[in-house]
N, C-alpha and C. Protein backbone atom coordinates (compact mmCIF):
# COMPACT_ATOMS: atom_id res chain seq x y z
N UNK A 1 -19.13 6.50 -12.28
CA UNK A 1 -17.99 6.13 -11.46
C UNK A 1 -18.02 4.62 -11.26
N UNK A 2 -16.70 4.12 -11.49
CA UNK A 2 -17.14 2.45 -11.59
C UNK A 2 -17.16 2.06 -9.50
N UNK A 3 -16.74 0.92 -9.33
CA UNK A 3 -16.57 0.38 -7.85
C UNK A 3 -15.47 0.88 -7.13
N UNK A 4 -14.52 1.11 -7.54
CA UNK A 4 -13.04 0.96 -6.97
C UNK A 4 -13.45 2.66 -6.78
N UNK A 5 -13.52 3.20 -7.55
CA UNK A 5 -13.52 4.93 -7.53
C UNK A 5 -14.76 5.17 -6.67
N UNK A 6 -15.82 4.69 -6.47
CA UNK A 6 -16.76 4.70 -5.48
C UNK A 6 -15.95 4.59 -3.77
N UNK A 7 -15.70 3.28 -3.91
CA UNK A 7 -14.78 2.46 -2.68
C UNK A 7 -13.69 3.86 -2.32
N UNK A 8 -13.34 4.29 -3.06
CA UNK A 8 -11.74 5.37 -2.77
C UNK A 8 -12.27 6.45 -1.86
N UNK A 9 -13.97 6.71 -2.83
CA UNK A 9 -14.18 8.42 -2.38
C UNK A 9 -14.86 7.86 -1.11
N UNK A 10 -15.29 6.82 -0.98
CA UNK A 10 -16.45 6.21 1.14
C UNK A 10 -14.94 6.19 1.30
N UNK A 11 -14.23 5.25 1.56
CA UNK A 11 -13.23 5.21 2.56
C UNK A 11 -12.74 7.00 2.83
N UNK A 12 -12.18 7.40 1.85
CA UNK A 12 -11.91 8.52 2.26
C UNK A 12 -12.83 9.68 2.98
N UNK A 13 -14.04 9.45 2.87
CA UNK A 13 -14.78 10.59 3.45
C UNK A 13 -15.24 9.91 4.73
N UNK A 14 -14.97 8.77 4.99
CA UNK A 14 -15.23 7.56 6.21
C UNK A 14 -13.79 8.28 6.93
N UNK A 15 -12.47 8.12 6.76
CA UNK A 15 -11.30 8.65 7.27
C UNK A 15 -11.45 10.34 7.43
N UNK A 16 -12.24 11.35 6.94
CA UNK A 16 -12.74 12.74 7.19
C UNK A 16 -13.60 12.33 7.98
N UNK A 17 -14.21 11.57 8.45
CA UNK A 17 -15.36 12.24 9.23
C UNK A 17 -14.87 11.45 10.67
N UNK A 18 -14.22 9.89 10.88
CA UNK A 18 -13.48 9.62 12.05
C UNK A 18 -12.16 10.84 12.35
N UNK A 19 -11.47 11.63 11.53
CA UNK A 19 -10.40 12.38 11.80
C UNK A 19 -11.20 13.77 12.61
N UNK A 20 -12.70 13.87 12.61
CA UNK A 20 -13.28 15.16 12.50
C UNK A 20 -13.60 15.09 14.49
N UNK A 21 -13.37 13.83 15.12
CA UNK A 21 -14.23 13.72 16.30
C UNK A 21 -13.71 14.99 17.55
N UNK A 22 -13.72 14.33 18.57
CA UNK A 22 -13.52 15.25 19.98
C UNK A 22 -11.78 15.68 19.41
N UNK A 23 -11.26 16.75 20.15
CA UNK A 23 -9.95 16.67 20.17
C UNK A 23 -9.38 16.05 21.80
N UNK A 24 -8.28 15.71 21.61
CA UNK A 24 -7.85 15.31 23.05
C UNK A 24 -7.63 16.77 24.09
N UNK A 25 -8.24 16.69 24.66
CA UNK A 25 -8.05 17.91 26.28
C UNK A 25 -7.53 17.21 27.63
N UNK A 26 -7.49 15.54 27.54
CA UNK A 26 -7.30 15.17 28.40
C UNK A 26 -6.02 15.65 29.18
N UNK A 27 -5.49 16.18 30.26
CA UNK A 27 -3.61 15.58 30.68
C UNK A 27 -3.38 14.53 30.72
N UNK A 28 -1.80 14.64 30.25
CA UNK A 28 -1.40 13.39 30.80
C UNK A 28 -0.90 12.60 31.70
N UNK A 29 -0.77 12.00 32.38
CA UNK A 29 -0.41 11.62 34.27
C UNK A 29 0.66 10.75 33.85
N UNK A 30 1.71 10.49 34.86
CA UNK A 30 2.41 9.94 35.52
C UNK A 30 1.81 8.52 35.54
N UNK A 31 2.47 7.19 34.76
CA UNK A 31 2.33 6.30 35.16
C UNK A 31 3.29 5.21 35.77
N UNK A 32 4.96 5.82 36.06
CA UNK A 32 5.93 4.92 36.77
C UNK A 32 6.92 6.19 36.41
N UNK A 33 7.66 5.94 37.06
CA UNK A 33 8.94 6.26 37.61
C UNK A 33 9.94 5.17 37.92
N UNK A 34 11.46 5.81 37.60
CA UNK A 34 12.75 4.90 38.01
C UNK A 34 13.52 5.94 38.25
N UNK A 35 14.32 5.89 40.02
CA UNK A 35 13.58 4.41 40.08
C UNK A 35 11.33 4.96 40.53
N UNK A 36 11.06 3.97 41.11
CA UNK A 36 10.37 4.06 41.82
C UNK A 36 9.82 5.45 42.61
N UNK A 37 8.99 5.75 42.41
CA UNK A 37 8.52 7.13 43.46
C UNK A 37 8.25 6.42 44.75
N UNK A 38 8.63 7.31 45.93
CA UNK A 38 8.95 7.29 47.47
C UNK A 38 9.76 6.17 47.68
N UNK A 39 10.88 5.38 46.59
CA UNK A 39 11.46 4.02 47.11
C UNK A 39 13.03 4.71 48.06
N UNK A 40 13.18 4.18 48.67
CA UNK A 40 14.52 4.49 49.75
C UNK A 40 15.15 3.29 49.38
N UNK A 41 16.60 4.07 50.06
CA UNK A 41 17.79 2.53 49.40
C UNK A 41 17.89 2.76 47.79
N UNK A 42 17.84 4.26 46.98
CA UNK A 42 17.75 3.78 46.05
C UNK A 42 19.53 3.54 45.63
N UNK A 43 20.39 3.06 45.11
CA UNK A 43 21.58 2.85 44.66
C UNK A 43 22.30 4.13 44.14
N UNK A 44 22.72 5.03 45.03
CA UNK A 44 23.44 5.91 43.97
C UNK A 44 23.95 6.54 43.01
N UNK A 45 24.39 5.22 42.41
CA UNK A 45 25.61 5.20 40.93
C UNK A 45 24.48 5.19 39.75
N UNK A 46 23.05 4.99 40.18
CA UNK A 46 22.28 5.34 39.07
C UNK A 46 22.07 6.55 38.10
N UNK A 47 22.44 6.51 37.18
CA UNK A 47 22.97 7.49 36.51
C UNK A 47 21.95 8.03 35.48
N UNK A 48 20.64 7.39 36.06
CA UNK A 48 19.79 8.11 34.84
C UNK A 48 18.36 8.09 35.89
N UNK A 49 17.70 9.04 35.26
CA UNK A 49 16.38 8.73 36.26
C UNK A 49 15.42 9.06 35.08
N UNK A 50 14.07 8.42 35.44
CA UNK A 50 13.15 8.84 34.18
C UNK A 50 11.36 8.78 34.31
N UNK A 51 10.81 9.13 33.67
CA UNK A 51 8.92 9.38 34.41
C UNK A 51 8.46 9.10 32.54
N UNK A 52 7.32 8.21 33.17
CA UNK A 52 6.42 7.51 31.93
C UNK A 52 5.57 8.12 32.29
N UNK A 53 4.53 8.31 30.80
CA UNK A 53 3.51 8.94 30.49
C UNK A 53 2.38 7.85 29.69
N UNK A 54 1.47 8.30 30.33
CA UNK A 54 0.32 7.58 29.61
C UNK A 54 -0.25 7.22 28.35
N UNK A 55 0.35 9.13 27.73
CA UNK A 55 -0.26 9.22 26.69
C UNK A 55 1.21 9.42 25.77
N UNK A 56 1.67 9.63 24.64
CA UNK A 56 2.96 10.13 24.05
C UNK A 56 3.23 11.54 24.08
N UNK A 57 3.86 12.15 23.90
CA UNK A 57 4.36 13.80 24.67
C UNK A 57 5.04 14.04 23.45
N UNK A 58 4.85 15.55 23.44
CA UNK A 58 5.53 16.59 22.69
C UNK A 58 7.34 16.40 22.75
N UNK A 59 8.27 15.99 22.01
CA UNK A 59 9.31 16.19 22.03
C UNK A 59 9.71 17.35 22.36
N UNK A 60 10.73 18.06 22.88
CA UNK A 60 11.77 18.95 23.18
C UNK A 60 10.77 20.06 24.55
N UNK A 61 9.89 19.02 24.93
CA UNK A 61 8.93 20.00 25.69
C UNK A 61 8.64 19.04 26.98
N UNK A 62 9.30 19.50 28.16
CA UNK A 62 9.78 19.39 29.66
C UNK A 62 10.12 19.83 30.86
N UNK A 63 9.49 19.59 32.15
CA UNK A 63 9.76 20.26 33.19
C UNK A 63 9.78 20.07 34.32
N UNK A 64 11.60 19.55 34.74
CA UNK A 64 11.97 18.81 35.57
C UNK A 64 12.58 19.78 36.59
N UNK A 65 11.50 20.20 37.48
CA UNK A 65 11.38 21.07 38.53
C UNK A 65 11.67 20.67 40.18
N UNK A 66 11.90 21.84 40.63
CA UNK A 66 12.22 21.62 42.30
C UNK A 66 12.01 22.55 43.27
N UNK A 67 11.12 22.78 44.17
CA UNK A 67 10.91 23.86 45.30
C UNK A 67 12.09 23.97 46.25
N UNK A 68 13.20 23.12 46.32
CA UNK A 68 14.37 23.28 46.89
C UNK A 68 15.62 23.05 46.02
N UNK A 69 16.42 23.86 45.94
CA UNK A 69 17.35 23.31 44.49
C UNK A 69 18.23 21.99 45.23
N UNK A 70 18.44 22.39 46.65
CA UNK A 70 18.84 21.05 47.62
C UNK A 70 19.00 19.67 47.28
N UNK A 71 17.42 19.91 46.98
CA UNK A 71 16.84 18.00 46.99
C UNK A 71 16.67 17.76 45.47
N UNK A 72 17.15 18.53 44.60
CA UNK A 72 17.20 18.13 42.91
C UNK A 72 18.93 17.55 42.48
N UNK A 73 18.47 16.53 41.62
CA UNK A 73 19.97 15.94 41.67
C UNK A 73 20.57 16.77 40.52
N UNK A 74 21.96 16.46 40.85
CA UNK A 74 22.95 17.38 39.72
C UNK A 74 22.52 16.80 38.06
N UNK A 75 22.44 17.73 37.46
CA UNK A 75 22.19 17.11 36.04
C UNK A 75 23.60 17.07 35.19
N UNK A 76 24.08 15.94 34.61
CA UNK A 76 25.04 15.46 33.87
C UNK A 76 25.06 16.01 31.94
N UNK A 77 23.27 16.11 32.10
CA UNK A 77 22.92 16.07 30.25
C UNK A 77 21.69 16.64 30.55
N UNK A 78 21.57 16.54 28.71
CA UNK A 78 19.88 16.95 28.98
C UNK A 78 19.24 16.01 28.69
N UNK A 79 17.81 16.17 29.26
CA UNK A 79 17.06 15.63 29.29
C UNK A 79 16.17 15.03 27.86
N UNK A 80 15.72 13.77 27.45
CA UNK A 80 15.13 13.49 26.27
C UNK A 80 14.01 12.23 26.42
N UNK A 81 13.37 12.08 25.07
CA UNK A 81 12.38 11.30 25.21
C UNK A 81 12.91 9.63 24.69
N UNK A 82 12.53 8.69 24.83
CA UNK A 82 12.73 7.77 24.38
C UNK A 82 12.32 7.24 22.89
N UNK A 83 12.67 6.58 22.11
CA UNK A 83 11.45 6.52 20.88
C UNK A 83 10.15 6.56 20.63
N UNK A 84 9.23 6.22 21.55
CA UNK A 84 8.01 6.25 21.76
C UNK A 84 7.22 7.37 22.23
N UNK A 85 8.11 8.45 22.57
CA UNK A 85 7.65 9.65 23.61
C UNK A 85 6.89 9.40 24.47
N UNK A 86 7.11 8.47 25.18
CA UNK A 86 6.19 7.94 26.98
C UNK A 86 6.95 8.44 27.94
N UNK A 87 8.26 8.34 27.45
CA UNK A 87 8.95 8.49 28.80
C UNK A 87 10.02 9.33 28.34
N UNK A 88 10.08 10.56 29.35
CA UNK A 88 11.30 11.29 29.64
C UNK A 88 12.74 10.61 30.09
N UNK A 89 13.46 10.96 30.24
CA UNK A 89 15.04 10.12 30.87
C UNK A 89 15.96 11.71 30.97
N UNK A 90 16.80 11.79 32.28
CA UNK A 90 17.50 12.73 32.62
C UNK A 90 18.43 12.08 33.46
N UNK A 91 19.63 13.03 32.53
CA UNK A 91 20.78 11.78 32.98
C UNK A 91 21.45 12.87 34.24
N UNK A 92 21.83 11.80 35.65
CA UNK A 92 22.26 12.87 36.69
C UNK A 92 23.10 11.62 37.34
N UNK A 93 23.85 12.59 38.40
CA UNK A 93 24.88 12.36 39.60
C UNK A 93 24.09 12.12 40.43
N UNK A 94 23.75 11.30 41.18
CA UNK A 94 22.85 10.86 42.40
C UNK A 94 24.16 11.35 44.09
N UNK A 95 23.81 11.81 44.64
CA UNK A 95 24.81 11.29 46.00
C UNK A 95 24.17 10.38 46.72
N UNK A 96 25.32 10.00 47.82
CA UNK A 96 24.45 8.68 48.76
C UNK A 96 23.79 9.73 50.13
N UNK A 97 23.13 8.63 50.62
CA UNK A 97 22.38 9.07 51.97
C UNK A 97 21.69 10.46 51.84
N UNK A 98 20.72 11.15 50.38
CA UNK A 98 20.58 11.60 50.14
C UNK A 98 18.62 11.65 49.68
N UNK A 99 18.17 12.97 50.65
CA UNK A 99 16.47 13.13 49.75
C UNK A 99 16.66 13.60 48.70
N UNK A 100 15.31 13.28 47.84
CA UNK A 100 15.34 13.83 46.57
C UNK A 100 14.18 14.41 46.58
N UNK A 101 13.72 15.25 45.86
CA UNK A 101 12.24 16.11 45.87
C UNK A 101 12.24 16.41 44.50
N UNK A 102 11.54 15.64 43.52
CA UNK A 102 11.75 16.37 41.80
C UNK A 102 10.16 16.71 41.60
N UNK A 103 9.97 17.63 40.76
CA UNK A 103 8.14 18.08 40.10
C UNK A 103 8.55 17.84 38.94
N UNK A 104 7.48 16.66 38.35
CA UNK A 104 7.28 17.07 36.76
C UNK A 104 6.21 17.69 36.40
N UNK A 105 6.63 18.71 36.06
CA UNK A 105 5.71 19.88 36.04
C UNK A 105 5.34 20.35 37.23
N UNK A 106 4.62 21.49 37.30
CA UNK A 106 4.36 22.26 38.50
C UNK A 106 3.53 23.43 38.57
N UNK A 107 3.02 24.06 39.89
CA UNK A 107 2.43 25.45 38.98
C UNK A 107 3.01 26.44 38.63
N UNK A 108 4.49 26.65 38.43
CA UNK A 108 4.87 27.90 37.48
C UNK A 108 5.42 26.82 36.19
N UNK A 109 5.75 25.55 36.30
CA UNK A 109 6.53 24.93 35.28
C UNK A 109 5.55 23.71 34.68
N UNK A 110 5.12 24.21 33.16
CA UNK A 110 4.20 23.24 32.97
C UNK A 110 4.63 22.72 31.14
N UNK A 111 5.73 22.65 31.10
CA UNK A 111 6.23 21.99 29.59
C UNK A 111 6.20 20.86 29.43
N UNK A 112 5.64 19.86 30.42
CA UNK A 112 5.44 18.33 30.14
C UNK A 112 4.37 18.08 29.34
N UNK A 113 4.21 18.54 28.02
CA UNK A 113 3.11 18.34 27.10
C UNK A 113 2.67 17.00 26.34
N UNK A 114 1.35 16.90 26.17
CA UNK A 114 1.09 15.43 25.09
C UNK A 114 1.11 16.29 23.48
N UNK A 115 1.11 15.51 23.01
CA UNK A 115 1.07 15.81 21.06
C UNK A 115 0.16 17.18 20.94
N UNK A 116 -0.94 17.10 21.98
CA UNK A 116 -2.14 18.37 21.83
C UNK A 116 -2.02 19.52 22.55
N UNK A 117 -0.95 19.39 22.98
CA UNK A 117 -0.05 20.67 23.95
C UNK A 117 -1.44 20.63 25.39
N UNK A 118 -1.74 19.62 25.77
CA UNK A 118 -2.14 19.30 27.24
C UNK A 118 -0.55 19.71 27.93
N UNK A 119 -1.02 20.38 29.54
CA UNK A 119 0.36 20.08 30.19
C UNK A 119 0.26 18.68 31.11
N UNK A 120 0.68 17.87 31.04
CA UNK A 120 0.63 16.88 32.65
C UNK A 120 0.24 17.79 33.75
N UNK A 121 -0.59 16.58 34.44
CA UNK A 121 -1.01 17.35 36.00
C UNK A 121 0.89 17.21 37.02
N UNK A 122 0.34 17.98 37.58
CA UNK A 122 2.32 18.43 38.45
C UNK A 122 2.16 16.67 39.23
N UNK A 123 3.02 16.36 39.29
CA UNK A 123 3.66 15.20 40.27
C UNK A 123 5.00 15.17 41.15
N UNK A 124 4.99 15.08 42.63
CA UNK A 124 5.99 15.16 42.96
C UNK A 124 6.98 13.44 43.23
N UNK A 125 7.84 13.85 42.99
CA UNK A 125 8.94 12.32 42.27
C UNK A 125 9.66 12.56 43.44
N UNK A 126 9.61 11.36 44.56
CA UNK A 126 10.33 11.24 45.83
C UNK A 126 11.04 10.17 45.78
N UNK A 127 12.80 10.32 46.37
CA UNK A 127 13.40 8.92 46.44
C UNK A 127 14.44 9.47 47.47
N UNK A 128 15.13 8.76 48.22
CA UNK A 128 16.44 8.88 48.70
C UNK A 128 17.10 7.48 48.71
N UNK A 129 18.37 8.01 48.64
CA UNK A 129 19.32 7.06 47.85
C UNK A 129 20.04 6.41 49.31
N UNK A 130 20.84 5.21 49.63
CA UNK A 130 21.56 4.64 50.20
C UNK A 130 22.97 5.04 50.36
């Protein structure tokens, strides 16, 4: 076997044996919200609300939950990921002078998945609007 065909078969069994390590088990958490989690005064006419992820997430797999249907805002659309799959976006009707109470994810609702079908730990997403 000359160099180059040597070089082909290490790199490649170098790329098998880094592909072979831990798998991810981690969840993935909540790292921002928009607006803001617990911000008041939020502006009404905001017409989209959305929750970042740490890690990148499973497309078409989500769960934008509520223990009061009350305090969940009206949904306009559905819900999707951005190009990167960090962040969810759900497009809604906000009212004014209004609590909000949203779970992403929860303990009966757990479709907020990363690539390794982890669910996110539940987070509750607080705002009231102006």
């Amino acid at each position: 076997m000359n160099r180059k065909g040597l070089l082909i078969v290490l790199t490649s069994l170098l790329n098998l044996v880094v592909g072979c390590g831990e798998s991810d088990t981690q969840p993935p958490r909540v790292v921002s919200t928009i607006p803001e989690n617990e911000s008041v005064n939020v502006d009404p006419s905001l017409t989209e609300i959305s929750v970042k992820f740490n890690e990148e997430m499973m497309d078409g797999n989500w769960s934008w939950a509520y223990s009061d249907r009350s305090e969940f805002p009206q949904m306009t659309g559905q819900a999707y990921y951005t190009e990167n799959k960090t962040r969810n976006v759900l497009p809604v009707k906000l009212e004014s002078n209004k609590n909000y109470v949203i779970w992403i994810n929860s303990p009966k609702h757990k479709n907020f998945k990363d690539k390794n079908g982890n669910s996110a730990y539940p987070f509750k997403f607080t705002f009231k609007t102006k």
